[in-house]
N, C-alpha and C. Protein backbone atom coordinates (compact mmCIF):
# COMPACT_ATOMS: atom_id res chain seq x y z
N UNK A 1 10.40 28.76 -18.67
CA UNK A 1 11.27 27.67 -18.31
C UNK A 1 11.08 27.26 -16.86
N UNK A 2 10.63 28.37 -15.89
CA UNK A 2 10.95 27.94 -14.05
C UNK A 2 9.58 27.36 -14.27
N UNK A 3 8.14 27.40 -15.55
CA UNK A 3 7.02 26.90 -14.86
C UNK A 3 7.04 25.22 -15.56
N UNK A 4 8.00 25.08 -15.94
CA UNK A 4 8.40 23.80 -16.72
C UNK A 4 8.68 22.92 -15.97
N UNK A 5 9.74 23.73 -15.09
CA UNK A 5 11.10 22.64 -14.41
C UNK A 5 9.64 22.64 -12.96
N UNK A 6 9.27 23.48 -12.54
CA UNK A 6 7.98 23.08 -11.37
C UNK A 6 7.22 22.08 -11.10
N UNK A 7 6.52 22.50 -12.71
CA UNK A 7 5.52 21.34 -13.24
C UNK A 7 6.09 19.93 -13.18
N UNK A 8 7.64 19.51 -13.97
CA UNK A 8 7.94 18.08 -13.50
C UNK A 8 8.55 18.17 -11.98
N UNK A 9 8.74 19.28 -11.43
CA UNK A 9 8.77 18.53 -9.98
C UNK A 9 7.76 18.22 -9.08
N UNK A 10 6.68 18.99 -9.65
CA UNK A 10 5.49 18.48 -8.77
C UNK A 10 4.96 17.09 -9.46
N UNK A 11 5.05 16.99 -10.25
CA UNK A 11 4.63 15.27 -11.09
C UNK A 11 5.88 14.69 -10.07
N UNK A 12 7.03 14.69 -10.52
CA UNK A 12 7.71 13.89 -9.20
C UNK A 12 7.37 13.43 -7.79
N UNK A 13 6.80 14.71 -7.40
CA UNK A 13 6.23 14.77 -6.13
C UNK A 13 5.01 13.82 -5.95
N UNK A 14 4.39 13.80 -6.93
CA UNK A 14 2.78 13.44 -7.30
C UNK A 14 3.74 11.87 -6.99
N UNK A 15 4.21 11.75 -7.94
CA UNK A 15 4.28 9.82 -7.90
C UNK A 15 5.46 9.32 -6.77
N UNK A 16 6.15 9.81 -6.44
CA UNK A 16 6.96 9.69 -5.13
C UNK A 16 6.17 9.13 -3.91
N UNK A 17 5.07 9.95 -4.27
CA UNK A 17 3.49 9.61 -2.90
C UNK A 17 2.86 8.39 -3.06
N UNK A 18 2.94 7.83 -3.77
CA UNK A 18 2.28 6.78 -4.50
C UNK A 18 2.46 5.61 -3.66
N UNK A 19 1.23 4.84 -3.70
CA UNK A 19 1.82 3.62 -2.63
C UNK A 19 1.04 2.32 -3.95
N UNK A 20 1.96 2.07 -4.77
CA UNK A 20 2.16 0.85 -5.67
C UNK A 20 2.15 -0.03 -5.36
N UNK A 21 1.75 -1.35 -5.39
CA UNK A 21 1.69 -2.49 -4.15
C UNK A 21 2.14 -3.85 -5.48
N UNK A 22 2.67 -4.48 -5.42
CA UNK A 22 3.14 -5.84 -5.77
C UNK A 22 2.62 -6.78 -5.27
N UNK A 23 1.80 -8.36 -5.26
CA UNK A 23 1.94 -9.34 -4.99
C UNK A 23 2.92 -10.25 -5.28
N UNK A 24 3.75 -10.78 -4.70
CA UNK A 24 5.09 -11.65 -4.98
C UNK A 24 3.97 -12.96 -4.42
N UNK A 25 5.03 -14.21 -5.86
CA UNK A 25 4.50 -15.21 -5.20
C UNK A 25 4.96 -16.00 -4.23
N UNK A 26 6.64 -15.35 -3.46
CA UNK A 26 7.39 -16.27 -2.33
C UNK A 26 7.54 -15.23 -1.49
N UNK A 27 7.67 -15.78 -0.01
CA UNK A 27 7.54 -14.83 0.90
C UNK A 27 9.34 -14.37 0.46
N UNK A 28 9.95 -14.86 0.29
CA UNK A 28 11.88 -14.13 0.47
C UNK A 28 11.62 -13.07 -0.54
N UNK A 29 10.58 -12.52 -1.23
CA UNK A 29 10.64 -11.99 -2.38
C UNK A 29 9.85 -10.36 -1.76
N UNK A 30 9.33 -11.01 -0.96
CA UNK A 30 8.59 -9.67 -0.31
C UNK A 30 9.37 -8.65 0.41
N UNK A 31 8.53 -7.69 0.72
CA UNK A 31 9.02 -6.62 1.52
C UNK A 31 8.56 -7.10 2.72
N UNK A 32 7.49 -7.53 3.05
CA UNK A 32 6.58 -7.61 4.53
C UNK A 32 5.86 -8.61 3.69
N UNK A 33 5.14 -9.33 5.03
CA UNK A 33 3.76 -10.20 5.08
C UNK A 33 2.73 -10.02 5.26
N UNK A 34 1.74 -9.62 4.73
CA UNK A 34 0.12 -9.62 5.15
C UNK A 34 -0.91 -10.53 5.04
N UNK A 35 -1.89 -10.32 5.85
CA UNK A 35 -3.10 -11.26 6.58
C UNK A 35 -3.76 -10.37 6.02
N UNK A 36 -5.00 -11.48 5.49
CA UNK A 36 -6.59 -10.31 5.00
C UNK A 36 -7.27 -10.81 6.43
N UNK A 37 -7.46 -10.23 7.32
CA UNK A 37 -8.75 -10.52 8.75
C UNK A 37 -9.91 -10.60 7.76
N UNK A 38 -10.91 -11.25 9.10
CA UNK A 38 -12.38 -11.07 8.64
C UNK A 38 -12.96 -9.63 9.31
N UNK A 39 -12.50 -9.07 9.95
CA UNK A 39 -13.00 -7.70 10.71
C UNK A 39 -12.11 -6.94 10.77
N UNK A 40 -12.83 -5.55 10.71
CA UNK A 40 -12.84 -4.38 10.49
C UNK A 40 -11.76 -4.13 12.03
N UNK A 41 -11.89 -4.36 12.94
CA UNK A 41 -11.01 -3.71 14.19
C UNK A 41 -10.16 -5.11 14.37
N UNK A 42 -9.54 -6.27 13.66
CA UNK A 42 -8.41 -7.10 13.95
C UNK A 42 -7.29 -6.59 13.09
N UNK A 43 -7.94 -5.61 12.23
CA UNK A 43 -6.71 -4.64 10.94
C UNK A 43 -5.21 -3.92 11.80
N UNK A 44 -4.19 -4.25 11.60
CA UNK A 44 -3.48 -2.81 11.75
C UNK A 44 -3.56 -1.85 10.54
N UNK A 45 -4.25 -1.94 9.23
CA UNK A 45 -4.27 -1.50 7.97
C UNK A 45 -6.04 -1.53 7.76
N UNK A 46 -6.90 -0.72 7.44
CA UNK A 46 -7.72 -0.70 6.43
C UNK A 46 -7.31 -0.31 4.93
N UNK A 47 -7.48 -0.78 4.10
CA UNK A 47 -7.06 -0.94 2.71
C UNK A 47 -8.12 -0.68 1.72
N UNK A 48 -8.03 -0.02 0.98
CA UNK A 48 -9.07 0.34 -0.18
C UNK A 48 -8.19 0.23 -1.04
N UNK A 49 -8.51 -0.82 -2.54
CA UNK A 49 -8.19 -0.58 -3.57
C UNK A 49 -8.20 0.77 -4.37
N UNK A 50 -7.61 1.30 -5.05
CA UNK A 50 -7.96 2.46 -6.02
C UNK A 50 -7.45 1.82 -7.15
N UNK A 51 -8.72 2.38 -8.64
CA UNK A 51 -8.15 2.31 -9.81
C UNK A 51 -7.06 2.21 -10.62
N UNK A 52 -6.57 4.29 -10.13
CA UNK A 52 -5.56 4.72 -10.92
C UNK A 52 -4.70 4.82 -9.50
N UNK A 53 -3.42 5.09 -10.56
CA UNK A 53 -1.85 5.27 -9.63
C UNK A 53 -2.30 6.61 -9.12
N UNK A 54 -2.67 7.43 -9.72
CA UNK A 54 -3.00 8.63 -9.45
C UNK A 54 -3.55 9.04 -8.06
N UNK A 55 -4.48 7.97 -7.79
CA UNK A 55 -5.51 8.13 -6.39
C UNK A 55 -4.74 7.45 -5.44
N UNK A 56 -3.68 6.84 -5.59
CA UNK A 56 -3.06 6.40 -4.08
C UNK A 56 -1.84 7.07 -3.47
N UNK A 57 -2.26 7.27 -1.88
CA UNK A 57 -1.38 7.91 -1.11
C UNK A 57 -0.84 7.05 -0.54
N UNK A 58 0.73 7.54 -0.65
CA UNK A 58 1.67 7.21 0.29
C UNK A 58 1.37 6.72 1.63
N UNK A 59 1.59 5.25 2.14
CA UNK A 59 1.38 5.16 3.89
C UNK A 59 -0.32 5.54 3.94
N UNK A 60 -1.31 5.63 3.59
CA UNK A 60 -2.48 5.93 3.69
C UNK A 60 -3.68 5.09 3.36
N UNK A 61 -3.12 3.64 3.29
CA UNK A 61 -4.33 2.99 3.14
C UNK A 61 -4.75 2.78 1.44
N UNK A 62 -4.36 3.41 1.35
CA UNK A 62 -5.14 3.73 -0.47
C UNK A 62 -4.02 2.73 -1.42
N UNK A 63 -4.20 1.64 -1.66
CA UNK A 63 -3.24 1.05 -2.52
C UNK A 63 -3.78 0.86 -4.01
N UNK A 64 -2.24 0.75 -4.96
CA UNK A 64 -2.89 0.35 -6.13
C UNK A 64 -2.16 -0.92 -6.70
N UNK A 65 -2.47 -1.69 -6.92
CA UNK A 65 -1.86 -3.07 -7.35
C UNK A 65 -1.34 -3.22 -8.64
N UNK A 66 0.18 -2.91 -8.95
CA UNK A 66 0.47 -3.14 -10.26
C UNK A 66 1.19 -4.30 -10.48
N UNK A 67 0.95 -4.40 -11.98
CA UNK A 67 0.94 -5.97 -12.85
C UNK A 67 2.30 -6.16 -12.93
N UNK A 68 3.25 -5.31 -12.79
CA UNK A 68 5.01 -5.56 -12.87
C UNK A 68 5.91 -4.75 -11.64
N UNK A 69 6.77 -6.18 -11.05
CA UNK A 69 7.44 -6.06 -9.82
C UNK A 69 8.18 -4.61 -9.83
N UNK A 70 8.79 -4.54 -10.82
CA UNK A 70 9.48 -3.32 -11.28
C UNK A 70 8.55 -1.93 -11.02
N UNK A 71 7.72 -1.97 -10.88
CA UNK A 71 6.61 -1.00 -10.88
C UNK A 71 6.66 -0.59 -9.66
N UNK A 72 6.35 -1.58 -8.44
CA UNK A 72 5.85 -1.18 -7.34
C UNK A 72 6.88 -0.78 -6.29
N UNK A 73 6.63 0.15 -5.16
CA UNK A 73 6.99 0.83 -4.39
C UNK A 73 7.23 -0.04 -2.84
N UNK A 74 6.38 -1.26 -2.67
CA UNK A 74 6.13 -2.60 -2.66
C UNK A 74 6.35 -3.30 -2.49
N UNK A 75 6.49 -4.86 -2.04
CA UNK A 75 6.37 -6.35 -2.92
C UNK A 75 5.81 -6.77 -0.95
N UNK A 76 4.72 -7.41 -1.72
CA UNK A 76 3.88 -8.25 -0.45
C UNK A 76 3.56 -8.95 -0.45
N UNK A 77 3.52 -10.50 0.29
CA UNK A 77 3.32 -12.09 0.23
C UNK A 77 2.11 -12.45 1.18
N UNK A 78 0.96 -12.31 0.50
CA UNK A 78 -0.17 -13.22 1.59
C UNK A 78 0.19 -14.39 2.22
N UNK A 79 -0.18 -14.33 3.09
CA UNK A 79 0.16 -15.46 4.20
C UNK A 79 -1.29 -15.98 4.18
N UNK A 80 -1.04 -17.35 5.02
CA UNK A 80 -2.25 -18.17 5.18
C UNK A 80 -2.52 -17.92 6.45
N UNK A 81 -1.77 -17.44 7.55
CA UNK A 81 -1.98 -17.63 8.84
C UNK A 81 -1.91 -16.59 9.57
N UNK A 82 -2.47 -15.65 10.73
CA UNK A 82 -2.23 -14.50 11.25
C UNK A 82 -0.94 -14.43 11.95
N UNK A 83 -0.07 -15.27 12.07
CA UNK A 83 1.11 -15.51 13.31
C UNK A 83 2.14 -15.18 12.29
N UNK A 84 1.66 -15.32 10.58
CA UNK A 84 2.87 -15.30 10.28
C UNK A 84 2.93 -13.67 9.36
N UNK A 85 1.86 -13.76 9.90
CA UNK A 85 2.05 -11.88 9.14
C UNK A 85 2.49 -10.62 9.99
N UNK A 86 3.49 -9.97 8.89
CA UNK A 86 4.02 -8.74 9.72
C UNK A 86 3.03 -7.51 9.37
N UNK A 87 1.72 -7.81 8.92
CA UNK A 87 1.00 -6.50 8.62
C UNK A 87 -0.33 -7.08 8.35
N UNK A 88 -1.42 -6.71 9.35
CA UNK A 88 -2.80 -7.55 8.97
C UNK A 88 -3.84 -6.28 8.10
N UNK A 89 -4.18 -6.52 7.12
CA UNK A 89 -5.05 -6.01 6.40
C UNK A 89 -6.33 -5.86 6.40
N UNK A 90 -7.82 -5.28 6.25
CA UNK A 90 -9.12 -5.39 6.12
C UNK A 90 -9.23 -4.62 4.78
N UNK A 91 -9.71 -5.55 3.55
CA UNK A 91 -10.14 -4.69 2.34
C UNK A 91 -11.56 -3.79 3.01
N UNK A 92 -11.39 -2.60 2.63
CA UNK A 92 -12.66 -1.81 2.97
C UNK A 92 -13.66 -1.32 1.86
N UNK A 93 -14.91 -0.94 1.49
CA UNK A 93 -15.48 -0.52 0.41
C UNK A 93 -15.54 0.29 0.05
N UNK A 94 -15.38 1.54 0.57
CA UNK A 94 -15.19 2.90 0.12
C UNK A 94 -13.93 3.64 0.98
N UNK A 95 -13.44 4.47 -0.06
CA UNK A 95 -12.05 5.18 0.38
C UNK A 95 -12.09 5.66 1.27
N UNK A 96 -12.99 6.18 1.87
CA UNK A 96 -13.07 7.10 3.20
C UNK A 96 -12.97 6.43 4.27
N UNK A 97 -13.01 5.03 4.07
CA UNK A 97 -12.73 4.40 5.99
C UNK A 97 -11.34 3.43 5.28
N UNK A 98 -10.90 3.86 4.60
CA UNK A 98 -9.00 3.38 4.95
C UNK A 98 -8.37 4.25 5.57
N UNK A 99 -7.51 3.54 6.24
CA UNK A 99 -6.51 4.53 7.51
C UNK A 99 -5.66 3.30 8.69
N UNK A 100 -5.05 4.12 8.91
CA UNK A 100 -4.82 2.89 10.15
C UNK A 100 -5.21 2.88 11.40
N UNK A 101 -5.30 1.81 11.83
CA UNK A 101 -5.95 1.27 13.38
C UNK A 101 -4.19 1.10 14.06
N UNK A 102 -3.82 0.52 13.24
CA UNK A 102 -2.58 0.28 14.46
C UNK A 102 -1.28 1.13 13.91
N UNK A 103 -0.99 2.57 14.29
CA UNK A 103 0.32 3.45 14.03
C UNK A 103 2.03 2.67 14.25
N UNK A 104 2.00 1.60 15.20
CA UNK A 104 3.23 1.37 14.92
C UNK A 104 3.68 0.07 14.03
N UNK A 105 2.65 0.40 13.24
CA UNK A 105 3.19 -0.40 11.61
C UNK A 105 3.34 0.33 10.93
N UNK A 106 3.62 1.73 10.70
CA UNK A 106 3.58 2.22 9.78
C UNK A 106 5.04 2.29 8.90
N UNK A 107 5.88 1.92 9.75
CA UNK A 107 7.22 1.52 8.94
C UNK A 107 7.39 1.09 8.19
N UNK A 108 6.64 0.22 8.14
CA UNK A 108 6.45 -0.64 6.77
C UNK A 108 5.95 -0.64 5.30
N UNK A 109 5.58 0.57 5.72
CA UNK A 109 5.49 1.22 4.46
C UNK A 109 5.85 2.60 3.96
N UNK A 110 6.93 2.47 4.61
CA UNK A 110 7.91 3.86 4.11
C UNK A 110 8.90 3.24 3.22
């Protein structure tokens, strides 16, 4: 029974970490605003997509984009303009160079 009740608390644990991401289509609907830059050092965020829910960490860059608002941990409104974003982004190609460049955004995703 104690390796039962463990097991779903570490699955708890597991998806608690999870950084679920929403696109909303109005900014009042969001949590924060983000900018995709064209470069790698205008980021406060490098961002790597991941597949599964499974592979994304909490606050770490690693997002996973799900298909229902209800889902995500989330809700974020692309902006057209850098002035009007509270969080600038760089999609990156492989998982190992997401992280952040700029630490005092990280509020924003707690």
């Amino acid at each position: 029974m104690k390796n039962i009740i463990c097991i779903g608390f570490l699955f708890l644990s597991i998806n608690s970490f999870c950084q679920k991401i929403y696109s909303v289509k109005y900014s009042s609907q969001s949590d924060f605003k983000v900018f995709v830059v064209d470069y790698e050092s205008q980021a406060d965020l490098k961002v790597f997509k991941v597949n599964y829910k499974s592979q994304a960490i909490k606050n770490d860059g690693l997002w996973y984009f799900v298909n229902y608002k209800s889902d995500a941990d989330k809700k974020i409104y692309f902006v057209d303009y850098k002035s009007q974003a509270d969080l600038k982004i760089y999609f990156v190609k492989y998982k190992s160079q997401a992280g952040w460049n700029e630490n005092s955004k990280k509020y924003l995703l707690y």
